[in-house]
Protein backbone atom coordinates (compact mmCIF):
# COMPACT_ATOMS: atom_id res chain seq x y z
CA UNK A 1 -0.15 8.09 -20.94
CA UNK A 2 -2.47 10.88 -18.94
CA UNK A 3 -0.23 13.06 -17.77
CA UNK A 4 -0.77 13.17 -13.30
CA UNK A 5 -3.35 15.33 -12.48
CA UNK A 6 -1.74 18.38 -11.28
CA UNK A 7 -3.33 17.79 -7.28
CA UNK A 8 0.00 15.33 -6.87
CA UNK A 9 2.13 18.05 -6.82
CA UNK A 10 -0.57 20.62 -5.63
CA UNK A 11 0.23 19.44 -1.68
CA UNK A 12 3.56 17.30 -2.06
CA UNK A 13 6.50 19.18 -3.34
CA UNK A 14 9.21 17.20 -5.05
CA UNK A 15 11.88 15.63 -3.60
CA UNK A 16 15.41 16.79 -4.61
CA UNK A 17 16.85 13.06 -4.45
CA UNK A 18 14.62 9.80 -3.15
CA UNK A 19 16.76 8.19 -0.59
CA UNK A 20 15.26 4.55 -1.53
CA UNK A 21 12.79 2.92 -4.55
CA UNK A 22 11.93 -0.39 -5.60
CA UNK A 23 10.04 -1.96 -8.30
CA UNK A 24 7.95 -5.54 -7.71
CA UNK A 25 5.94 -7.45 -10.43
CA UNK A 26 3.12 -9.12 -9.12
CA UNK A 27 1.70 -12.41 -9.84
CA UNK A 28 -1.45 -14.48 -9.30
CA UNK A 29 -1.43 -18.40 -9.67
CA UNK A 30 2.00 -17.99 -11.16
CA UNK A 31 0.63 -15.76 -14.20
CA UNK A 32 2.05 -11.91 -14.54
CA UNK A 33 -0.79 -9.39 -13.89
CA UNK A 34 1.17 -6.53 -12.63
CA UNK A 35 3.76 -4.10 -11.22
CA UNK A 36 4.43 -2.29 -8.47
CA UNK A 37 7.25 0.73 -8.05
CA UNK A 38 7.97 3.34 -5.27
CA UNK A 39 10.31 5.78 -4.26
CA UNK A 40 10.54 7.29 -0.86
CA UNK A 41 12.41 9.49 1.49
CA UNK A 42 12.15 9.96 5.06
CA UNK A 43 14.44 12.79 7.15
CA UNK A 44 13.44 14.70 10.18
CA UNK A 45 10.68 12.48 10.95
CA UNK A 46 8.72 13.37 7.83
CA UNK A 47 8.19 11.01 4.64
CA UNK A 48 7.05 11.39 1.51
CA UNK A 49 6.78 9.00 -1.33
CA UNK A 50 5.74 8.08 -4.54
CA UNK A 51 4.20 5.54 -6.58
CA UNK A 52 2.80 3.38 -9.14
CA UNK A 53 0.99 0.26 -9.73
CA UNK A 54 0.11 -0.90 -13.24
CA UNK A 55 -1.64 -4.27 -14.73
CA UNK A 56 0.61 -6.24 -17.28
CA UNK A 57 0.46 -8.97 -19.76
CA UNK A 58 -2.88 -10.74 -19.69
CA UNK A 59 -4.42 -9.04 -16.78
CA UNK A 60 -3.64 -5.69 -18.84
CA UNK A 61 -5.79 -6.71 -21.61
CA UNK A 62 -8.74 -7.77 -19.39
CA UNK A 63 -8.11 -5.08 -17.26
CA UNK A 64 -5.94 -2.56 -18.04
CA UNK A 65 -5.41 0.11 -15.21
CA UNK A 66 -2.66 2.21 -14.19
CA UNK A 67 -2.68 4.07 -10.68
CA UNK A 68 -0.22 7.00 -10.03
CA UNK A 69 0.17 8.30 -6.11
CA UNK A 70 1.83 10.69 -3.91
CA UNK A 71 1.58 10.73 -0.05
CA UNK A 72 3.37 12.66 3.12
CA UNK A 73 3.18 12.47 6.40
CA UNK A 74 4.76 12.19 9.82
CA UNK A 75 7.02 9.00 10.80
CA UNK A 76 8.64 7.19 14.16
CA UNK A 77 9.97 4.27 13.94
CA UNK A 78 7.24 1.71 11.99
CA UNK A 79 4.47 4.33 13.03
CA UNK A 80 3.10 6.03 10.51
CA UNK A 81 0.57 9.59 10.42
CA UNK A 82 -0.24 10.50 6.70
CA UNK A 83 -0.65 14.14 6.36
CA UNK A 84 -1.93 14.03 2.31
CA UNK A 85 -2.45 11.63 -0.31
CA UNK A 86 -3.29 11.57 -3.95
CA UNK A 87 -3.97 9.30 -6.10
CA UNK A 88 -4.92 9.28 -10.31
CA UNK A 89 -6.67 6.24 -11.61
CA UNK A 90 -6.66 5.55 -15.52
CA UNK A 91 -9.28 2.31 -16.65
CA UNK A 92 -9.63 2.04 -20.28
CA UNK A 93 -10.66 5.44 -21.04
CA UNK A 94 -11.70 6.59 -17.60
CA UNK A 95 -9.78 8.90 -15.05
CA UNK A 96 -10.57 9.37 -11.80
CA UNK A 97 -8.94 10.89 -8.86
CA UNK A 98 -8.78 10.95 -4.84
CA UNK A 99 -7.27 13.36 -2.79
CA UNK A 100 -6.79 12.78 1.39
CA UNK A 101 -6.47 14.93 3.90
CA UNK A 102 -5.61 14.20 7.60
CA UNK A 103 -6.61 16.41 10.90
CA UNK A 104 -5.84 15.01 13.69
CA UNK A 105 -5.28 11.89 11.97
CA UNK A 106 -8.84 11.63 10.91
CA UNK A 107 -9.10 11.62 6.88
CA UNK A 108 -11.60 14.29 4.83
CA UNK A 109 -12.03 12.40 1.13
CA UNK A 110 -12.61 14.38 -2.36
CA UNK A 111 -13.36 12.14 -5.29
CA UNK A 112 -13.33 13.30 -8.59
CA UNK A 113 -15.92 12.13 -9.81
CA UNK A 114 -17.53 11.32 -6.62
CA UNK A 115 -17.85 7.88 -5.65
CA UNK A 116 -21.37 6.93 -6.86
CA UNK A 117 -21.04 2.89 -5.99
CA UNK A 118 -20.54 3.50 -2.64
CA UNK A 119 -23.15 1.51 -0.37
CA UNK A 120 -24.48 1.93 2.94
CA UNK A 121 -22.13 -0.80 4.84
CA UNK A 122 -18.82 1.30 3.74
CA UNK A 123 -16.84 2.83 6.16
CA UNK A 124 -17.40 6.74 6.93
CA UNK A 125 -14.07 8.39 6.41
CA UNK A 126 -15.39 10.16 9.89
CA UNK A 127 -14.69 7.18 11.99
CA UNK A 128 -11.55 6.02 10.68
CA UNK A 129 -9.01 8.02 12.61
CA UNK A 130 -5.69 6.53 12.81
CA UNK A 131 -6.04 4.52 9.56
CA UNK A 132 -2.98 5.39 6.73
CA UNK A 133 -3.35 5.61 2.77
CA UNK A 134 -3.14 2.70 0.38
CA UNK A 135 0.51 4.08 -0.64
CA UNK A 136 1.67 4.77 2.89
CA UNK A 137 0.87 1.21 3.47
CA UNK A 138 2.47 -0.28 0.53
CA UNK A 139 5.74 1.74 1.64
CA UNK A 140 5.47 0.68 5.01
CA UNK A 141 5.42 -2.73 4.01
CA UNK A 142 8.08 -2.68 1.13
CA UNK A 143 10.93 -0.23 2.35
CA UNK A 144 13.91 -1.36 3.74
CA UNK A 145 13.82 -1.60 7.18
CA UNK A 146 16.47 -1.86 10.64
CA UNK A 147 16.85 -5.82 11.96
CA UNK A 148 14.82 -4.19 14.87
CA UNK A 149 12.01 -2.95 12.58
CA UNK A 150 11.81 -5.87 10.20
CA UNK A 151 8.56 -8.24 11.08
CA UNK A 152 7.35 -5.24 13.71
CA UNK A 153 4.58 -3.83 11.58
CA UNK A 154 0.85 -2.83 12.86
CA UNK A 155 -0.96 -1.00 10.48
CA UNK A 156 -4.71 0.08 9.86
CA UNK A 157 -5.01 0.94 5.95
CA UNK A 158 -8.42 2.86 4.64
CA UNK A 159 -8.89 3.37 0.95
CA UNK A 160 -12.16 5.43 1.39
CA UNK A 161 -14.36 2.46 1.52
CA UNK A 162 -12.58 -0.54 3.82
CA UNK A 163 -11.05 -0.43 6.91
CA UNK A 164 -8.27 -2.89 6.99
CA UNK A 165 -5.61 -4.03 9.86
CA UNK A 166 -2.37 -5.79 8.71
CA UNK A 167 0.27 -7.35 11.51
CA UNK A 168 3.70 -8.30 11.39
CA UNK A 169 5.57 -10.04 14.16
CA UNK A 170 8.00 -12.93 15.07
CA UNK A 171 10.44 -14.06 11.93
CA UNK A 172 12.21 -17.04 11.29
CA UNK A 173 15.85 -16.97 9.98
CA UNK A 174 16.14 -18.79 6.96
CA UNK A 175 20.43 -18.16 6.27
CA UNK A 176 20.80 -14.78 4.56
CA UNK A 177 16.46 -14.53 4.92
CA UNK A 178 14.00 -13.60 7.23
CA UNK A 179 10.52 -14.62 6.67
CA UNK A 180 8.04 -12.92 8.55
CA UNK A 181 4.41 -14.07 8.85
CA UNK A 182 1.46 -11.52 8.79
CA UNK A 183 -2.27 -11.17 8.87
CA UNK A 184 -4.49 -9.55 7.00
CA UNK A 185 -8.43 -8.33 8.90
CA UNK A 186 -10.87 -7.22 7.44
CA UNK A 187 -11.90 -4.35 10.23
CA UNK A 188 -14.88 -2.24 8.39
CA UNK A 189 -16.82 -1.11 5.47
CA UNK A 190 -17.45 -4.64 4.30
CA UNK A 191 -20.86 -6.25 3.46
CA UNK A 192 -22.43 -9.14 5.35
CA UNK A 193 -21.13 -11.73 3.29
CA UNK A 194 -17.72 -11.05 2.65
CA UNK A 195 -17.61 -10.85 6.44
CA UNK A 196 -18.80 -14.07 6.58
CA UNK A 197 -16.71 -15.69 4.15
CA UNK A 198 -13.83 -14.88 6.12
CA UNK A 199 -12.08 -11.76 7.90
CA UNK A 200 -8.63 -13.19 8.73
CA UNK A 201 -5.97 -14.05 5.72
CA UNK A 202 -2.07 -14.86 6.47
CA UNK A 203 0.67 -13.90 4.64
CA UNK A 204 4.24 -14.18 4.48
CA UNK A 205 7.55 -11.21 3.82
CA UNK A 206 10.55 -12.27 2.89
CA UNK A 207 13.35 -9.94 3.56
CA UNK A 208 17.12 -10.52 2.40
CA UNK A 209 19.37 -9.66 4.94
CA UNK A 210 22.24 -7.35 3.42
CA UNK A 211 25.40 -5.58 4.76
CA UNK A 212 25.10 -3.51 7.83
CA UNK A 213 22.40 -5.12 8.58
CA UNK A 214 19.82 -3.83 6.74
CA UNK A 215 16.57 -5.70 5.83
CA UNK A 216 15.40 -5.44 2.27
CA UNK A 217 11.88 -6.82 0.95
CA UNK A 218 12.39 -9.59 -1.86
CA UNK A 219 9.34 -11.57 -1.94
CA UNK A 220 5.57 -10.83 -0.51
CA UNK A 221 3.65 -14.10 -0.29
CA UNK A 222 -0.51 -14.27 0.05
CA UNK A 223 -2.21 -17.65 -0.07
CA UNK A 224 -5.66 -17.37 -2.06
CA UNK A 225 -8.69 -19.78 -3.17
CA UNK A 226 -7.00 -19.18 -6.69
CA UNK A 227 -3.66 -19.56 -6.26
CA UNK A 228 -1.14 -17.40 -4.54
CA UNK A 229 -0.77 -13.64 -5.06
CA UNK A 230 3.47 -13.07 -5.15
CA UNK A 231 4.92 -9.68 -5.15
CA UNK A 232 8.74 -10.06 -6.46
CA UNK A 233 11.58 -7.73 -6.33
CA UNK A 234 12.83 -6.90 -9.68
């Protein structure tokens, strides 16, 4: 294992105690390809969390890849303002790293090494005030949540390329369940074509309703052409 390059504790000191974590394996067409772990803390209005994702089984063979991230920020309620983010990406024998910063919520992106695939159509970190980090997302989505938070999410993710928006509203109670439907838009940064193929995707969050009333994430549901993509709480 590479140890984390030293810029994920460069900006985001370490948390004494992480108030929550959970781990998820991820599935697509019913076959294992991955996992997915955080661990997170929020007091005072600030967060900061942690995490991993890393490809298993058969999908770790064709494509092994581990990702390690950090990210802070400001917090209110389901809004989120990332402050920093860093991430570490080991394929094969490659490493490469990202590090985020926000002013004024508007994110300045350093790529080590720089991104040399880019292409004209992707979005210009310039214009994307507003947007949140791939791991602030993922924790937004994931964390435990009040009954008045749960299925309340709206959310503009950019990963330095794509511009994303996912929704969350309304919730059906299914005994000790709440599903909650979502969509997925494709915003910016995209080409032509995958445009055209299609911008909108649902999904579904299944949260487990435990004492006191709080709302924990078991199951995230996204219908594909190739079968459904399933993140499960381990």
């Amino acid at each position: 294992m590479r140890r984390l390059f030293p810029i994920l504790f460069a900006f985001l000191l370490p948390l004494p105690t992480f108030a929550e974590e959970g781990t998820f394996s991820v599935s697509i067409a019913g076959i294992g390809a991955g996992t997915i772990a955080f661990r997170g803390n929020e007091s005072g209005g600030r967060y900061k969390v942690n995490g991993q994702v890393a490809s298993t089984g058969l999908a770790r063979s064709l494509y092994p890849a581990r990702v390690k991230a950090a990210a802070n920020g400001s917090v209110s309620g389901n809004r989120y303002r990332p402050s920093a983010y860093a991430e570490e990406v080991a394929k094969r024998s490659k490493t490469t790293t990202a590090k985020y910063r926000y002013r004024g919520g508007v994110p300045s992106i350093t790529k080590t090494p720089p991104d040399t695939r880019r292409k004209s159509y992707h979005a210009d970190p310039a214009g994307q005030g507003g947007t949140v980090d791939p791991l602030t997302t993922a924790y937004a989505i994931l964390r435990d949540r009040p009954a008045e938070l749960a299925c309340a999410l709206d959310i503009s993710p950019y990963d330095g390329r794509e511009r994303t928006r996912i929704r969350m509203n309304g919730g059906k109670r299914q005994g000790e369940r709440l599903v909650c439907p979502g969509t997925y838009s494709r915003i910016a940064g995209f080409s032509d074509e995958d445009m055209a193929e299609k911008v909108h995707w649902p999904f579904s969050v299944t949260y487990r309703v435990l004492d006191g009333g709080v709302h924990r994430v078991e199951e995230v549901r996204v219908p594909t052409t190739i079968g459904a993509v399933v993140l499960r709480r381990r």
